[in-house]
Every structure is written in structure tokens, then in C-alpha cells.
PDB file of N, CA and C in Angstrom:
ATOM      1  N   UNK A   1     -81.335 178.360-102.000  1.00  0.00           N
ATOM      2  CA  UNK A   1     -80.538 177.296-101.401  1.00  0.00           C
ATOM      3  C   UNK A   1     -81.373 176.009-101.422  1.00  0.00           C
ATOM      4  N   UNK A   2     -80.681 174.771-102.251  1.00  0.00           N
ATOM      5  CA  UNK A   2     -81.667 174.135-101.953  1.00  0.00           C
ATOM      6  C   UNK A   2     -81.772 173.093-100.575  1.00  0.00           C
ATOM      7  N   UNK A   3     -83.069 172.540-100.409  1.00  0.00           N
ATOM      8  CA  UNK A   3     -83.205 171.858 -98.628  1.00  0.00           C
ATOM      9  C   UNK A   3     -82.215 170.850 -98.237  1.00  0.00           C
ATOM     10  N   UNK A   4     -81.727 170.478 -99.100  1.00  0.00           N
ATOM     11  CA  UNK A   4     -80.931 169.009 -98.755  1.00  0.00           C
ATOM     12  C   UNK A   4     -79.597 169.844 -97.913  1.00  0.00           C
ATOM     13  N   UNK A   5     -79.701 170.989 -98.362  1.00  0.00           N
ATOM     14  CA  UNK A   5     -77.757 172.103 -97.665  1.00  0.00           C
ATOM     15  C   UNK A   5     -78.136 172.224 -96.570  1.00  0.00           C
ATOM     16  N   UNK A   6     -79.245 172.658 -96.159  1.00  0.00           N
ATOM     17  CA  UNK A   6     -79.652 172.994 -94.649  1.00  0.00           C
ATOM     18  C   UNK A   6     -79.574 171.407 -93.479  1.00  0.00           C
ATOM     19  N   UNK A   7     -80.625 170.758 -94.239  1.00  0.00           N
ATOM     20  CA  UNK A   7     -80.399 169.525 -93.514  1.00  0.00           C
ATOM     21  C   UNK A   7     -78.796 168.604 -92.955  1.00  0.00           C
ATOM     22  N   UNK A   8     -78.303 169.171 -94.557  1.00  0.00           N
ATOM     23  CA  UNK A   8     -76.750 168.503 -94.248  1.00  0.00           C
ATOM     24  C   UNK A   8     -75.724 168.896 -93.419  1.00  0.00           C
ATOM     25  N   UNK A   9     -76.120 170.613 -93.344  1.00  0.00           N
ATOM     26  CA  UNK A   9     -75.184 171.512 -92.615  1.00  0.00           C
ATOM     27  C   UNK A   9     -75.687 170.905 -90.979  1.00  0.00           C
ATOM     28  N   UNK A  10     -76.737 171.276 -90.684  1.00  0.00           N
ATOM     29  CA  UNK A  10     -77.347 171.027 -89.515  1.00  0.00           C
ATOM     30  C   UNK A  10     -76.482 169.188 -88.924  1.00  0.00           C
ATOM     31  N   UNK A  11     -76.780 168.012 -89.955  1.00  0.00           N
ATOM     32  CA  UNK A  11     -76.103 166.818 -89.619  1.00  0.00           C
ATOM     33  C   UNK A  11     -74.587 167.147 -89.511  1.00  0.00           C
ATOM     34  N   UNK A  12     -73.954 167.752 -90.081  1.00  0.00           N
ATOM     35  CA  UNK A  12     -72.435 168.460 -90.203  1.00  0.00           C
ATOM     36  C   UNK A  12     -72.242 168.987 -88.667  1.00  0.00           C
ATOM     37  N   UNK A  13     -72.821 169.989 -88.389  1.00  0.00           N
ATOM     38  CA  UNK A  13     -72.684 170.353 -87.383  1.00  0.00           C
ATOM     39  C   UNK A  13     -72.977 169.142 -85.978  1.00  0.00           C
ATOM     40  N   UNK A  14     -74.089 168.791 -85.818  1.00  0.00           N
ATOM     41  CA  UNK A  14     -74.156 167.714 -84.932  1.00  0.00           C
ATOM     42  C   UNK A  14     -73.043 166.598 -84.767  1.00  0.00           C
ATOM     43  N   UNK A  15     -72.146 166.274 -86.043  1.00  0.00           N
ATOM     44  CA  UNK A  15     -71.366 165.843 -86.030  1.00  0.00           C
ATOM     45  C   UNK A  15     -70.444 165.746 -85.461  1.00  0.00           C
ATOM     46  N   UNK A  16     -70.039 167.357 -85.646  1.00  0.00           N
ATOM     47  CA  UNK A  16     -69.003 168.405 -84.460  1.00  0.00           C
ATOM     48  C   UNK A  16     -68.915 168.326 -83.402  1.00  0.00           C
ATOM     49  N   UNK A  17     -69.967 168.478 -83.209  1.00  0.00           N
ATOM     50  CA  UNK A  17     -70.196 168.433 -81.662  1.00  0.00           C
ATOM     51  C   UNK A  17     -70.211 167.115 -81.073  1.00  0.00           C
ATOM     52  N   UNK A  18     -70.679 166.501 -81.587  1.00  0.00           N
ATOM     53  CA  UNK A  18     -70.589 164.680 -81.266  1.00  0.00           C
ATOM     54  C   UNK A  18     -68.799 164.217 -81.070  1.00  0.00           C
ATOM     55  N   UNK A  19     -67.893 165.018 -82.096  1.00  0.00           N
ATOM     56  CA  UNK A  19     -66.687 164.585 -81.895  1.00  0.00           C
ATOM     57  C   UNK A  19     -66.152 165.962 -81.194  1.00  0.00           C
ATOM     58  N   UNK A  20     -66.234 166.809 -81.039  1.00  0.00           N
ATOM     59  CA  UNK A  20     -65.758 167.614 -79.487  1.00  0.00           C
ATOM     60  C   UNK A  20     -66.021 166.908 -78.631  1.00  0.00           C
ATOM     61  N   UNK A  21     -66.991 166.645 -78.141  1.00  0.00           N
ATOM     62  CA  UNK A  21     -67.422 165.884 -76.658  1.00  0.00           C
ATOM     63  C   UNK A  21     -66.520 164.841 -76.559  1.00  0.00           C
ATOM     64  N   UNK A  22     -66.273 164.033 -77.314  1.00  0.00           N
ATOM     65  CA  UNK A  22     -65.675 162.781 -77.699  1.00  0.00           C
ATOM     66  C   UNK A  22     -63.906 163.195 -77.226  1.00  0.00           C
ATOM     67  N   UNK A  23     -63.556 164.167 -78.151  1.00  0.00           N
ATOM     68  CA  UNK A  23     -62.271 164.590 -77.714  1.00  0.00           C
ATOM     69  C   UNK A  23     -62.290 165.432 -76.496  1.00  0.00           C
ATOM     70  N   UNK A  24     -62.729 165.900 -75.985  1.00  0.00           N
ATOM     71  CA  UNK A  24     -62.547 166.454 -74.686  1.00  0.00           C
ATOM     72  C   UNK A  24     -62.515 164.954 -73.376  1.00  0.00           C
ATOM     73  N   UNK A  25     -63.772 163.964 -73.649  1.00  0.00           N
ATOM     74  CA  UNK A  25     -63.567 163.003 -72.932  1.00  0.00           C
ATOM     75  C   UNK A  25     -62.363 162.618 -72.727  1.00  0.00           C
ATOM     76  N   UNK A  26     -61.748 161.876 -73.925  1.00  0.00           N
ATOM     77  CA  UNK A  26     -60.578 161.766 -74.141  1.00  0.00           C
ATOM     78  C   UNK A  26     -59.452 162.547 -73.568  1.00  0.00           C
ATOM     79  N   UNK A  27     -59.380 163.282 -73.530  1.00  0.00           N
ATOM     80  CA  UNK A  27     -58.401 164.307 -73.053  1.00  0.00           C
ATOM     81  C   UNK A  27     -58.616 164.374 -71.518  1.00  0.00           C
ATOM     82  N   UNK A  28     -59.806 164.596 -71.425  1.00  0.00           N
ATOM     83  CA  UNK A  28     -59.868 164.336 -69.507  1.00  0.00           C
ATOM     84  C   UNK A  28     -59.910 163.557 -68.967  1.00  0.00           C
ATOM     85  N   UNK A  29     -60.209 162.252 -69.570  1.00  0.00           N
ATOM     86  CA  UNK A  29     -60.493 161.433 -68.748  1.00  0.00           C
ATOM     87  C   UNK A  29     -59.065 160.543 -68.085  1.00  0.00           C
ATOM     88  N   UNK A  30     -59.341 160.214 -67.152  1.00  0.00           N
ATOM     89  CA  UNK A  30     -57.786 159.798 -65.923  1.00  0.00           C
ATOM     90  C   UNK A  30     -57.736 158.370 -66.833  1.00  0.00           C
ATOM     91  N   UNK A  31     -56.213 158.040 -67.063  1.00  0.00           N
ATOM     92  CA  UNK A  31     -55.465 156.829 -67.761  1.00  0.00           C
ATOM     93  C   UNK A  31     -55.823 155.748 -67.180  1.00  0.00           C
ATOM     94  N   UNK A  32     -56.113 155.592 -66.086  1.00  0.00           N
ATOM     95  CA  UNK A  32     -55.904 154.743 -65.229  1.00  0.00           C
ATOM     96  C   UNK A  32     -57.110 154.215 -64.442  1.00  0.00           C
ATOM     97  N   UNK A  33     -57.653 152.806 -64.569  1.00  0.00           N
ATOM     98  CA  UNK A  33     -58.633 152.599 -63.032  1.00  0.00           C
ATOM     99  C   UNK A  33     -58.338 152.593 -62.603  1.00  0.00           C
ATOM    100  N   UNK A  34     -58.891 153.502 -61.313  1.00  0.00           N
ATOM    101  CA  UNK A  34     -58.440 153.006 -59.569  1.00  0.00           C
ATOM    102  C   UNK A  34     -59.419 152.361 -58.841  1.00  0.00           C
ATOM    103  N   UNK A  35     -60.894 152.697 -59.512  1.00  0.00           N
ATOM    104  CA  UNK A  35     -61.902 152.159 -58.920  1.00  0.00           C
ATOM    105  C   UNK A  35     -63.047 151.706 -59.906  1.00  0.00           C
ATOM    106  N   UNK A  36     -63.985 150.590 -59.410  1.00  0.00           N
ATOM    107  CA  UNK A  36     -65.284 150.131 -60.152  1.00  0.00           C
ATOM    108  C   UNK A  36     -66.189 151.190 -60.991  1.00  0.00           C
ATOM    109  N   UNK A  37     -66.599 151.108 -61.563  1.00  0.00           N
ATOM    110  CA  UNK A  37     -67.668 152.347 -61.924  1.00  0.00           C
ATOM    111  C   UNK A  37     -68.523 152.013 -61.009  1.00  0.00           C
ATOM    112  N   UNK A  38     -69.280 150.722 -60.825  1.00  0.00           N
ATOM    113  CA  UNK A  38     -70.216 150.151 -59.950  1.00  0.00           C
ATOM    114  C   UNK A  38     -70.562 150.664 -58.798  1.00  0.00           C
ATOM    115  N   UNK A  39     -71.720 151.507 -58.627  1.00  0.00           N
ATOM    116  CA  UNK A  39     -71.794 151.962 -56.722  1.00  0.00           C
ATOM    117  C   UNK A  39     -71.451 153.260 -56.381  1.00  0.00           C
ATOM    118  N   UNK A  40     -70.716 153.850 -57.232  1.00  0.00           N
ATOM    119  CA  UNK A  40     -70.123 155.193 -56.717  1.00  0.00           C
ATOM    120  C   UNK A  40     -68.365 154.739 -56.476  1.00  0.00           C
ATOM    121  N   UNK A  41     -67.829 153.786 -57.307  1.00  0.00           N
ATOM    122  CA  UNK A  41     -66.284 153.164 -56.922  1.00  0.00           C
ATOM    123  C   UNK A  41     -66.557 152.255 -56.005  1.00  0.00           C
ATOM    124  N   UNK A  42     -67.411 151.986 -55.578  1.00  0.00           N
ATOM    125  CA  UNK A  42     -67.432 150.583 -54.332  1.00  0.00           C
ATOM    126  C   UNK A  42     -67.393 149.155 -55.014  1.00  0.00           C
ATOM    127  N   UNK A  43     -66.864 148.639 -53.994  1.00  0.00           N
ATOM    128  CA  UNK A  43     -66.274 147.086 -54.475  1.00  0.00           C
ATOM    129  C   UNK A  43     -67.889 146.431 -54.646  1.00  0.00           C
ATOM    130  N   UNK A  44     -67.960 145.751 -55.648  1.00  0.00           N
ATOM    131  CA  UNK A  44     -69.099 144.681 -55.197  1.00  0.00           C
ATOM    132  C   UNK A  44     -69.605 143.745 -54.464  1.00  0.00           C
ATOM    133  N   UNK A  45     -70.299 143.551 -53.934  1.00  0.00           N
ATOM    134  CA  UNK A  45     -70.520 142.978 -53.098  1.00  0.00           C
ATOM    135  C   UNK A  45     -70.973 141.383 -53.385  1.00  0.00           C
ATOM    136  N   UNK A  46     -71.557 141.163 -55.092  1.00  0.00           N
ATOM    137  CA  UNK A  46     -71.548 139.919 -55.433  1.00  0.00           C
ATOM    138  C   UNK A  46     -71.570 139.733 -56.976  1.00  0.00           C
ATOM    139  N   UNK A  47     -71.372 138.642 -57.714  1.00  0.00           N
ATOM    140  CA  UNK A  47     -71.086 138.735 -59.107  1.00  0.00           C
ATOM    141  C   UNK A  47     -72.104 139.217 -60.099  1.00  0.00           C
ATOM    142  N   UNK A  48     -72.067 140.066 -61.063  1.00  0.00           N
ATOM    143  CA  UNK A  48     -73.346 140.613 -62.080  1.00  0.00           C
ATOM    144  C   UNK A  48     -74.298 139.676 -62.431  1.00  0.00           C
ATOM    145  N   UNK A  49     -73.513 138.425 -62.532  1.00  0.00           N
ATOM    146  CA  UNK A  49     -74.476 137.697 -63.428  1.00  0.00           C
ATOM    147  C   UNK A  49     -75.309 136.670 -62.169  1.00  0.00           C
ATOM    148  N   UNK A  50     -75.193 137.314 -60.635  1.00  0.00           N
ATOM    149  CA  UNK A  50     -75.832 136.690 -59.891  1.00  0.00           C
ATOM    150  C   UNK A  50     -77.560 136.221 -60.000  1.00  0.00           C
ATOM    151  N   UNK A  51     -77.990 135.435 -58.795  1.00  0.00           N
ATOM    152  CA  UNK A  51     -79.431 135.215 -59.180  1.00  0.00           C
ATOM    153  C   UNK A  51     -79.975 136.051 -58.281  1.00  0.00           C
ATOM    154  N   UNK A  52     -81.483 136.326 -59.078  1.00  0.00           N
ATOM    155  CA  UNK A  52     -82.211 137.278 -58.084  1.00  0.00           C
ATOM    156  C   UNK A  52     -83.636 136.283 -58.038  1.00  0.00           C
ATOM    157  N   UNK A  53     -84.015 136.319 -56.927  1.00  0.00           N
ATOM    158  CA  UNK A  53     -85.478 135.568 -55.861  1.00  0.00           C
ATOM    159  C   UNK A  53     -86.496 135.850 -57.114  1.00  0.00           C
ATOM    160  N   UNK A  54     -87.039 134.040 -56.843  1.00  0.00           N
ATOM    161  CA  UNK A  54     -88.307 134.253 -58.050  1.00  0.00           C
ATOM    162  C   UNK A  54     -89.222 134.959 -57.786  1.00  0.00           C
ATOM    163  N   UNK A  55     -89.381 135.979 -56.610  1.00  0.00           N
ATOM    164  CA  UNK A  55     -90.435 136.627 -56.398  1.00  0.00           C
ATOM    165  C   UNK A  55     -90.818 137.844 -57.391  1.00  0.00           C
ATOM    166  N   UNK A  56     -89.042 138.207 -57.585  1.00  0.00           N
ATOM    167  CA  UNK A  56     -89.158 139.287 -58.538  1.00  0.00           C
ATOM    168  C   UNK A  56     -89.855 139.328 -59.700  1.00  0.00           C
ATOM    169  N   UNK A  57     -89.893 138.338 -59.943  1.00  0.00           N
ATOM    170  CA  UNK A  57     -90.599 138.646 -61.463  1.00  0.00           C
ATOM    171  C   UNK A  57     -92.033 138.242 -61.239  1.00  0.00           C
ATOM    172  N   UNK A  58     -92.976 137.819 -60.181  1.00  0.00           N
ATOM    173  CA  UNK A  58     -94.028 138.223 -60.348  1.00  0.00           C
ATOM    174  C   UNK A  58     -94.228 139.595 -60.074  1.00  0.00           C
ATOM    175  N   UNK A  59     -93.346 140.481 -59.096  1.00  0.00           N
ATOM    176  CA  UNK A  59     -93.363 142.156 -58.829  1.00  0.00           C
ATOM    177  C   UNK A  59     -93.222 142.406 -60.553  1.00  0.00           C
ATOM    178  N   UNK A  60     -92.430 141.915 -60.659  1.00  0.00           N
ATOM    179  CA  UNK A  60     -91.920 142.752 -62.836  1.00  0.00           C
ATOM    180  C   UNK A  60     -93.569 142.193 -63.473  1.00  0.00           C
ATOM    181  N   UNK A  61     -93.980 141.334 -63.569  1.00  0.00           N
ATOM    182  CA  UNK A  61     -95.558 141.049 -64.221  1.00  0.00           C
ATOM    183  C   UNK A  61     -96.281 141.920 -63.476  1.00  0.00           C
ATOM    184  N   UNK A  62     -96.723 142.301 -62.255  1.00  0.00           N
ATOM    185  CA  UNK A  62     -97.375 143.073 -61.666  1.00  0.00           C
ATOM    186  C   UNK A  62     -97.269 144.514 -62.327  1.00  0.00           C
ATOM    187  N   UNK A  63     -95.790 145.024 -61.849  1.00  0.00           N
ATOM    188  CA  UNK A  63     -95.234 146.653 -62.600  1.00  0.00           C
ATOM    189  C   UNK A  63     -96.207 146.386 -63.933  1.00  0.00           C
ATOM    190  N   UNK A  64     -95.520 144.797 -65.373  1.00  0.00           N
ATOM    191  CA  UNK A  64     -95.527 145.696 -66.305  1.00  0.00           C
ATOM    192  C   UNK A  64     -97.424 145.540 -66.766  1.00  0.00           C
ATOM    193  N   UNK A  65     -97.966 145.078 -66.169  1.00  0.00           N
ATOM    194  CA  UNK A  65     -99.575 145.115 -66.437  1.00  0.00           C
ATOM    195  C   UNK A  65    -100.139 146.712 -65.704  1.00  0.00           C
ATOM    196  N   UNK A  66     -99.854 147.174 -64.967  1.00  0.00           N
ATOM    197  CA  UNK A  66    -100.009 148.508 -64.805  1.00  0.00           C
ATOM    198  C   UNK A  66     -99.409 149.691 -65.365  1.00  0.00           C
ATOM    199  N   UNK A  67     -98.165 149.784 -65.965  1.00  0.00           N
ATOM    200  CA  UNK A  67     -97.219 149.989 -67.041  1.00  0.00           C
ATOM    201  C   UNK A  67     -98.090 149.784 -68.561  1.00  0.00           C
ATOM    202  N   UNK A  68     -99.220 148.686 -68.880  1.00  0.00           N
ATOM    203  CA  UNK A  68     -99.782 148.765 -69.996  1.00  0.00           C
ATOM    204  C   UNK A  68    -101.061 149.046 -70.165  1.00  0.00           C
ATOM    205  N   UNK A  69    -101.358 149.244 -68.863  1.00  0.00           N
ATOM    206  CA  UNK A  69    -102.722 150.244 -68.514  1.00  0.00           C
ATOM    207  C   UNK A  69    -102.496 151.431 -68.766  1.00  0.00           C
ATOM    208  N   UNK A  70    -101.339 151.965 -67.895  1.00  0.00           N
ATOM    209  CA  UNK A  70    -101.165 153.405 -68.621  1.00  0.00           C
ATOM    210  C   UNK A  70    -100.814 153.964 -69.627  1.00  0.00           C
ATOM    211  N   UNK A  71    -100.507 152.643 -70.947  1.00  0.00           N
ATOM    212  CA  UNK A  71     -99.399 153.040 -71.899  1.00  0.00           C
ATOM    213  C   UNK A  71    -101.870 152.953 -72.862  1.00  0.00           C
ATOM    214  N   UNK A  72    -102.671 152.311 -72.323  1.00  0.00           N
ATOM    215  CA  UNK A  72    -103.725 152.411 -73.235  1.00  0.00           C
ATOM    216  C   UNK A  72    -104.565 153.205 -72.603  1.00  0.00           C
ATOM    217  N   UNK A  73    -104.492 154.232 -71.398  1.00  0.00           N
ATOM    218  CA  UNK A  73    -105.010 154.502 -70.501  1.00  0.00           C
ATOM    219  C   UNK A  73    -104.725 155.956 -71.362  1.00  0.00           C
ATOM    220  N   UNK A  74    -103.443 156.400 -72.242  1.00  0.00           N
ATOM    221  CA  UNK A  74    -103.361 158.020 -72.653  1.00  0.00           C
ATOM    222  C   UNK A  74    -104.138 158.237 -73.575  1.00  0.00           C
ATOM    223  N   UNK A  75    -104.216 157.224 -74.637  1.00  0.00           N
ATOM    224  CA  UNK A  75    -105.035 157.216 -75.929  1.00  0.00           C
ATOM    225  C   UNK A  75    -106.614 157.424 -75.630  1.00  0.00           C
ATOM    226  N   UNK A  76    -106.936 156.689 -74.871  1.00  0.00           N
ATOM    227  CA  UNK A  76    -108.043 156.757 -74.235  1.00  0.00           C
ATOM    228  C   UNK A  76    -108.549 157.809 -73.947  1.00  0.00           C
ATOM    229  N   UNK A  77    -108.039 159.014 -73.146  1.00  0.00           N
ATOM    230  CA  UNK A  77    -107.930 160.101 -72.278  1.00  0.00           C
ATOM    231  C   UNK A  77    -107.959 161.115 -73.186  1.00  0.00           C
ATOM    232  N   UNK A  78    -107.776 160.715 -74.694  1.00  0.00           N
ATOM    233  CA  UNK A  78    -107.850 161.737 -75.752  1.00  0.00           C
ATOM    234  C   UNK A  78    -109.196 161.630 -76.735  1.00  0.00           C
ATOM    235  N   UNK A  79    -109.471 160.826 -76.816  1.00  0.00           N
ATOM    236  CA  UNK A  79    -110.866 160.517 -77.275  1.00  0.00           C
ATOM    237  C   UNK A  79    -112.129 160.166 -76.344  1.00  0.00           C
ATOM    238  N   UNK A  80    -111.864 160.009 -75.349  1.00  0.00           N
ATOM    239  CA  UNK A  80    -113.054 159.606 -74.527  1.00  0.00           C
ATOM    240  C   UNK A  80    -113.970 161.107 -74.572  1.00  0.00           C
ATOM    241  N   UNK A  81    -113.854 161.852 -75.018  1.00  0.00           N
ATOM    242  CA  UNK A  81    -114.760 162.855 -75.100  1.00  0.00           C
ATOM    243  C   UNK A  81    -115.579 162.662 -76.293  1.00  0.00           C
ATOM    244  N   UNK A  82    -115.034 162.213 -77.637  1.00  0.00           N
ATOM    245  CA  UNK A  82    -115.527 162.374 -78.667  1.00  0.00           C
ATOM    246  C   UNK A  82    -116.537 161.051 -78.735  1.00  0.00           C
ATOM    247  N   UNK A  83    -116.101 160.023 -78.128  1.00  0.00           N
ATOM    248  CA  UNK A  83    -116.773 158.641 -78.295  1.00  0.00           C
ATOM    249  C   UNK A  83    -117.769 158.938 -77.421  1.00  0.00           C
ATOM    250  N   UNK A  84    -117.765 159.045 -76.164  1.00  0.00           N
ATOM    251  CA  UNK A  84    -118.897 158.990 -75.438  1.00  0.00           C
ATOM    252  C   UNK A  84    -118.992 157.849 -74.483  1.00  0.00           C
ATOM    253  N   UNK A  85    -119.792 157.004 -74.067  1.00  0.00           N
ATOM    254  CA  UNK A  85    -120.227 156.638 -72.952  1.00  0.00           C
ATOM    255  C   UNK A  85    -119.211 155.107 -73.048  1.00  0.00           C
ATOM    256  N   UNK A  86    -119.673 154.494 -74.850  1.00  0.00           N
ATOM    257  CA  UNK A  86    -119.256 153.415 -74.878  1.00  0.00           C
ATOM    258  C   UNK A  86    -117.557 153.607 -75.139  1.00  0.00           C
ATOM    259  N   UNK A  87    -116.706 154.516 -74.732  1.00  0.00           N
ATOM    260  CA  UNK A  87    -115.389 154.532 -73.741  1.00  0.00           C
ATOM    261  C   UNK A  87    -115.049 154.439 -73.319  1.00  0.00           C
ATOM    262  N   UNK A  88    -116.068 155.240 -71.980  1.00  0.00           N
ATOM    263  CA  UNK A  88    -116.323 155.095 -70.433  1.00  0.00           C
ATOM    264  C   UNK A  88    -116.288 153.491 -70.310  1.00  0.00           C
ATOM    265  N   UNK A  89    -117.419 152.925 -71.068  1.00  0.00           N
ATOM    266  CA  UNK A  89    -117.577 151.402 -70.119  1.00  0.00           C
ATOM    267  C   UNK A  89    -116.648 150.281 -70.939  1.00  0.00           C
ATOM    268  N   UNK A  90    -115.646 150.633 -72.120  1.00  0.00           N
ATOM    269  CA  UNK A  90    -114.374 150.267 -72.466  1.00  0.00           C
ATOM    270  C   UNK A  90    -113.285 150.248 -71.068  1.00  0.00           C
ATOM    271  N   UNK A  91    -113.458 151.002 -70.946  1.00  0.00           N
ATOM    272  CA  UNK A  91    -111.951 151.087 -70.014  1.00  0.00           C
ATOM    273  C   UNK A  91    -112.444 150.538 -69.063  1.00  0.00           C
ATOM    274  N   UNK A  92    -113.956 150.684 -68.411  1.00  0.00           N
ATOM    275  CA  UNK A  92    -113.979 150.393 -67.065  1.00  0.00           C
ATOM    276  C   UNK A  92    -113.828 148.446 -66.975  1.00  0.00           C
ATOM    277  N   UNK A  93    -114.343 148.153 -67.943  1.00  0.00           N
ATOM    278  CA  UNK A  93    -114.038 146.516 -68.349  1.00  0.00           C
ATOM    279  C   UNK A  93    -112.644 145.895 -68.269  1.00  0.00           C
ATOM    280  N   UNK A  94    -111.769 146.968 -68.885  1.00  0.00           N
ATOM    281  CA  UNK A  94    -110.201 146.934 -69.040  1.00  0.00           C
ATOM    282  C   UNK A  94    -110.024 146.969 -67.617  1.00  0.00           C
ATOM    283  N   UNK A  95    -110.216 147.997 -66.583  1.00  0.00           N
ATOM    284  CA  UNK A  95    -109.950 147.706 -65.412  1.00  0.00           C
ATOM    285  C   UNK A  95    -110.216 147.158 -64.811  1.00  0.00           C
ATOM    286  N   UNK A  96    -111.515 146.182 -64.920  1.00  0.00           N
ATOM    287  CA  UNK A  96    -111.892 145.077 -64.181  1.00  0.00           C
ATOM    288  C   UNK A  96    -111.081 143.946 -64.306  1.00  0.00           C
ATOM    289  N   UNK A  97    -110.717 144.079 -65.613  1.00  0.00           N
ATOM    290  CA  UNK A  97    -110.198 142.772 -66.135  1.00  0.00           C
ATOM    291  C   UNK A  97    -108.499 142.826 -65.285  1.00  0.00           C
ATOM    292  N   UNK A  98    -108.047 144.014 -65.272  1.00  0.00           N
ATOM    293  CA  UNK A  98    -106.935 143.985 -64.412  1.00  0.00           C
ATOM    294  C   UNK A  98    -107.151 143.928 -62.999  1.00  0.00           C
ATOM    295  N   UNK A  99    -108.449 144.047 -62.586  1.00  0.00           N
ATOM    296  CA  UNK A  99    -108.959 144.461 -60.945  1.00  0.00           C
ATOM    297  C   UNK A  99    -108.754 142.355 -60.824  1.00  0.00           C
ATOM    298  N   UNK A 100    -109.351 142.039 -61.551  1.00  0.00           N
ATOM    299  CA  UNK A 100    -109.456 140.261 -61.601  1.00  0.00           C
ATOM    300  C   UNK A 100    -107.665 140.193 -61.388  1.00  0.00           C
ATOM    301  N   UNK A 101    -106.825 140.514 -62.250  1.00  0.00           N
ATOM    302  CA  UNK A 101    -105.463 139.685 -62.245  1.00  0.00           C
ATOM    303  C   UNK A 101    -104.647 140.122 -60.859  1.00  0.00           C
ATOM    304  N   UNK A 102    -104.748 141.458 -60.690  1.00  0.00           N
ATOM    305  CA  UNK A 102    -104.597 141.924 -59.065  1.00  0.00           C
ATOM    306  C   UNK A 102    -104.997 141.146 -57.894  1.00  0.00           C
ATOM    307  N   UNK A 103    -106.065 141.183 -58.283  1.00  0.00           N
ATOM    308  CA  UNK A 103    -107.098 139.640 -56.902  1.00  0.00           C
ATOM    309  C   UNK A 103    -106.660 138.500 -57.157  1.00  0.00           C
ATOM    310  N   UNK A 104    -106.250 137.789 -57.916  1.00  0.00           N
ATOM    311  CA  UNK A 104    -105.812 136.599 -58.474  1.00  0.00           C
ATOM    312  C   UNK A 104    -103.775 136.776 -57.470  1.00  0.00           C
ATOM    313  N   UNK A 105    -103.459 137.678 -58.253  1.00  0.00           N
ATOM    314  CA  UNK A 105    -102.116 137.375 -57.420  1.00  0.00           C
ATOM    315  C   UNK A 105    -102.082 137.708 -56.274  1.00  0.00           C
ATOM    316  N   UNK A 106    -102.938 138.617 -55.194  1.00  0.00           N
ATOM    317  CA  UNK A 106    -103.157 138.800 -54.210  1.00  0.00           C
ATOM    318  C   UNK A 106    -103.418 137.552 -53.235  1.00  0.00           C
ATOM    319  N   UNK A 107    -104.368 136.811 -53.936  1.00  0.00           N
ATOM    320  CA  UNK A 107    -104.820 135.089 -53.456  1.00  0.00           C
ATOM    321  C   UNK A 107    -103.736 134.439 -53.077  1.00  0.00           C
ATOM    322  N   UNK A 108    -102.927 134.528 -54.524  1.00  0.00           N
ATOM    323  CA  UNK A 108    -102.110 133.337 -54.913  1.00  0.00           C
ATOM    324  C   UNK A 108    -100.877 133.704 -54.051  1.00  0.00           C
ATOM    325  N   UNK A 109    -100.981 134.969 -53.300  1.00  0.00           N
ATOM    326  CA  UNK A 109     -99.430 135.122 -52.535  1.00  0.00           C
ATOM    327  C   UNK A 109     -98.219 136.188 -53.257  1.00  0.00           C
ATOM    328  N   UNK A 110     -98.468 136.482 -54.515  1.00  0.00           N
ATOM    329  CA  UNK A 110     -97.293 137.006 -54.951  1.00  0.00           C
ATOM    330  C   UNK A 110     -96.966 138.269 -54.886  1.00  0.00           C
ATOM    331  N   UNK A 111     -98.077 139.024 -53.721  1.00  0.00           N
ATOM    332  CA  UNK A 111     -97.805 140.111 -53.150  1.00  0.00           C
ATOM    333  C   UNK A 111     -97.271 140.093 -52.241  1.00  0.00           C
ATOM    334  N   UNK A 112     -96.921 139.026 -51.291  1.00  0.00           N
ATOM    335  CA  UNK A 112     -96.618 138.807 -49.871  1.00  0.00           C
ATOM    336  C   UNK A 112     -95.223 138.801 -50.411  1.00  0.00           C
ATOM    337  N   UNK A 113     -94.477 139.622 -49.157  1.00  0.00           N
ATOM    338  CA  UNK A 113     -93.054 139.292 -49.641  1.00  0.00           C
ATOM    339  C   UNK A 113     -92.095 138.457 -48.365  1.00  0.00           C
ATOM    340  N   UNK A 114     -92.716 137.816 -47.428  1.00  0.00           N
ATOM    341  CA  UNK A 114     -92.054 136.920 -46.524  1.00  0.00           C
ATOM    342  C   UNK A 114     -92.434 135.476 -47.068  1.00  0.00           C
TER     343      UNK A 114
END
């Protein structure tokens, strides 16, 4: 048999199943809104495209600098055995350097949330 039948059967099939699900939705699902999807059916309480407090996005810079510590923090965690010391004092620099931007917004207030 050659490989390309297996692969195709296998996409064939996924297919299937992609349009069962599809038709069963269809078939069950109620004609009609009665309620928001939003909330669990609850009314909203204000418009989507509302504004949200500039505080948030120094919290979102905060999240995503710890978010990219851990995204260089796995790679790390896999070789730091084989490299040796000058790893160790890689990362620990990396965390200083984030220990600095932490203290910096700590100063500056953008942890305070009153």
C-alpha cells in the first residue's frame, strides 16, 4: 500500500468526523436566541468595545516579562547540566535584569492599585 493511502484515509476520516459534529450541532442546536452567550445568558452590563484603566497594561507588561522568563527559563532547565556553571550565572544575570524592571515598577507605582 503505498503511504500517501494511509495518510489520506486518516485526513478522510478526520474529515468525517469534523462534518458529523457539524451536523449534529446543527440539528441540536435551538432556532432561536433567547439569551446572550455573554456571562452564562446574562445581560451585559457595558459595551465590548468599552475602555479598560491604564493600569492594566502595566499589570499585562508585568504578566508578559515573567511569561518570557519562563518561556527562556525551559530551554535553560535542559541544558544547564551539560554547560555548567557559565548557565548558572546566565540566567542568574537574566534574573537580575528582571529583579531591576520589578524594582523599577515597584518605585514607579505600577504595582499599587489605588
Amino acid at each position: 500500500m503505498p503511504p500517501y493511502v494511509a495518510l489520506l484515509s486518516v485526513a478522510g476520516l478526520a474529515g468525517a468526523v469534523i462534518a458529523a459534529v457539524y451536523a449534529a450541532s446543527a440539528l441540536v442546536a435551538p432556532r432561536t436566541i433567547e439569551s446572550a452567550p455573554f456571562l452564562s445568558g446574562g445581560s451585559p452590563q457595558e459595551h465590548a468595545v468599552s475602555r479598560y484603566h491604564v493600569r492594566w497594561y502595566t499589570v499585562s507588561m508585568v504578566f508578559l516579562a515573567f511569561d518570557m522568563e519562563m518561556v527562556f527559563m525551559y530551554p535553560w532547565a535542559l541544558v544547564v547540566a551539560s554547560v555548567g556553571v557559565k548557565a548558572v550565572v546566565e540566567m542568574f544575570l537574566f534574573l537580575a535584569l528582571l529583579l531591576v524592571g520589578v524594582l523599577y515598577a515597584w518605585r514607579e507605582g505600577a504595582l499599587r492599585w489605588v
